[in-house]
C-alpha atoms as a PDB file:
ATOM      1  CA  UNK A   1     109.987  -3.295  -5.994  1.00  0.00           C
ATOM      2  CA  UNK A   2     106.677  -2.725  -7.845  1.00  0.00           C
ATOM      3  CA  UNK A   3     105.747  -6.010  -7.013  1.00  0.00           C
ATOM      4  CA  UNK A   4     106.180  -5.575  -3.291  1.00  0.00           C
ATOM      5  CA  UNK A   5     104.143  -2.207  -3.351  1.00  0.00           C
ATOM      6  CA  UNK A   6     101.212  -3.953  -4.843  1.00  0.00           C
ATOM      7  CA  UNK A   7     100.911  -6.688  -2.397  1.00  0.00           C
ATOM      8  CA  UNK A   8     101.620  -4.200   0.671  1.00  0.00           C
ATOM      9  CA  UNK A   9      98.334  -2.262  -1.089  1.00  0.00           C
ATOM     10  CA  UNK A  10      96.254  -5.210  -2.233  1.00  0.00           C
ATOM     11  CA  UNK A  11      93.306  -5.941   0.358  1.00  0.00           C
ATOM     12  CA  UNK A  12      93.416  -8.669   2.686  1.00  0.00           C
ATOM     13  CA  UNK A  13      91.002 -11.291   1.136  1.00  0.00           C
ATOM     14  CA  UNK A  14      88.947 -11.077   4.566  1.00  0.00           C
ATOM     15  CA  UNK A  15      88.944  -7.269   4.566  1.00  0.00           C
ATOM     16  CA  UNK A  16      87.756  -7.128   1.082  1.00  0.00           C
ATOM     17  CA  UNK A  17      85.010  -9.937   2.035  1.00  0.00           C
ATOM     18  CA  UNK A  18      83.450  -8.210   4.980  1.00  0.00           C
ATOM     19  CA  UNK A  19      83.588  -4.577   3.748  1.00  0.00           C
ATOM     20  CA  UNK A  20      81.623  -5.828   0.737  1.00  0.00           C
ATOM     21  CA  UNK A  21      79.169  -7.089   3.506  1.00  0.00           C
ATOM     22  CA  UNK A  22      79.170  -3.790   4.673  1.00  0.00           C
ATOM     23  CA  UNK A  23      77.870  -1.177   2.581  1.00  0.00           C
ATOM     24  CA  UNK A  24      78.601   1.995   4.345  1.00  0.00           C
ATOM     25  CA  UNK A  25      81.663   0.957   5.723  1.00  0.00           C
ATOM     26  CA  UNK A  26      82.823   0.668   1.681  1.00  0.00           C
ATOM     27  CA  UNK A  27      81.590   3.825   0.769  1.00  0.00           C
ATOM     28  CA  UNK A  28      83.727   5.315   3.977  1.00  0.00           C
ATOM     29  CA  UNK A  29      87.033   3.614   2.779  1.00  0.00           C
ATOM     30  CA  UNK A  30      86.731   4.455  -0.771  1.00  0.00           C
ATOM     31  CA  UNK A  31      86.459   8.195   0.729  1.00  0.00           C
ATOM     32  CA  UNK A  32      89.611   7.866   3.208  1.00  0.00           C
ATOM     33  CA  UNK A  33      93.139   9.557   2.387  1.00  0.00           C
ATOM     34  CA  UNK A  34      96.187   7.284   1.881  1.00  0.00           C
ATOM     35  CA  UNK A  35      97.263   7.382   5.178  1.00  0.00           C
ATOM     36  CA  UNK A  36      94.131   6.451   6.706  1.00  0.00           C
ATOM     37  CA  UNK A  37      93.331   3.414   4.950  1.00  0.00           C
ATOM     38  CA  UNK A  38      97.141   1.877   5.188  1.00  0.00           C
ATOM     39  CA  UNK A  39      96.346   2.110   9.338  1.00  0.00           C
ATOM     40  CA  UNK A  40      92.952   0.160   8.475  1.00  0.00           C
ATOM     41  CA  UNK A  41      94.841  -2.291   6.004  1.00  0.00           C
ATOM     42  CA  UNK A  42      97.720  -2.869   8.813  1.00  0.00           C
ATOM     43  CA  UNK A  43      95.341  -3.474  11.103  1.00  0.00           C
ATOM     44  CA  UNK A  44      93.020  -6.166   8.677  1.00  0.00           C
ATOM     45  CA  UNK A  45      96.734  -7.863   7.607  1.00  0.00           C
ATOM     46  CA  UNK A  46      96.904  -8.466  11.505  1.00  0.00           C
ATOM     47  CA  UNK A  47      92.998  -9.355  12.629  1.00  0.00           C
ATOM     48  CA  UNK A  48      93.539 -13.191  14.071  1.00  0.00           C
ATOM     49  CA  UNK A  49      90.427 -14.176  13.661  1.00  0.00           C
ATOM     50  CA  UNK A  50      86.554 -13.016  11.465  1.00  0.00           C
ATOM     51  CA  UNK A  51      85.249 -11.161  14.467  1.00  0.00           C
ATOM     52  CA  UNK A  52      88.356  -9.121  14.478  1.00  0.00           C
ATOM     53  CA  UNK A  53      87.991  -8.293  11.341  1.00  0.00           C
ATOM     54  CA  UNK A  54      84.482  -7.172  11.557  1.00  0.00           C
ATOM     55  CA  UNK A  55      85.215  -4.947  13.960  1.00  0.00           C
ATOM     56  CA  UNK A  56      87.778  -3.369  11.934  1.00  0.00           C
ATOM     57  CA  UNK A  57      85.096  -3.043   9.020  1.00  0.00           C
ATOM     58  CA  UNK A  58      82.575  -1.625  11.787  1.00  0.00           C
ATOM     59  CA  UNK A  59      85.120   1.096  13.023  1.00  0.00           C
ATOM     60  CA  UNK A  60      85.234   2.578   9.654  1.00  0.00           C
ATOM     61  CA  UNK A  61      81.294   2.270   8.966  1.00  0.00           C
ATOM     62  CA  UNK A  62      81.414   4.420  12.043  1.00  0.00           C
ATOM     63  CA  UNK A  63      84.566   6.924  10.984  1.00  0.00           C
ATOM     64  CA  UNK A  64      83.164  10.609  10.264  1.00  0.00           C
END
């Protein structure tokens, strides 16, 4: 069970890639509550394709 937990947390390797790209979008997740960044990981685990993904990144460089 541990096991599963970790991987349903870990960050998709192209989430992790572009939000490194993206400074202020990094500082923004680090700051988000639990909740919020599982809805930003289930949405990255689901991005078909690198613009996708970037927009994902970009929403959350823009989240106040």
């Amino acid at each position: 069970m541990e096991d599963r937990k970790m991987q349903h947390d870990e960050l998709p390797l192209g989430f992790g890639m572009a939000l490194a790209q993206n400074e202020k979008a990094l500082e923004k997740f680090a700051q988000l509550d639990e909740r919020q960044k599982q809805r930003f990981l289930f949405e990255a685990r689901h991005a078909r394709n690198k613009s996708e993904m970037q927009s994902i990144v970009g929403r959350i460089g823009e989240w106040s």
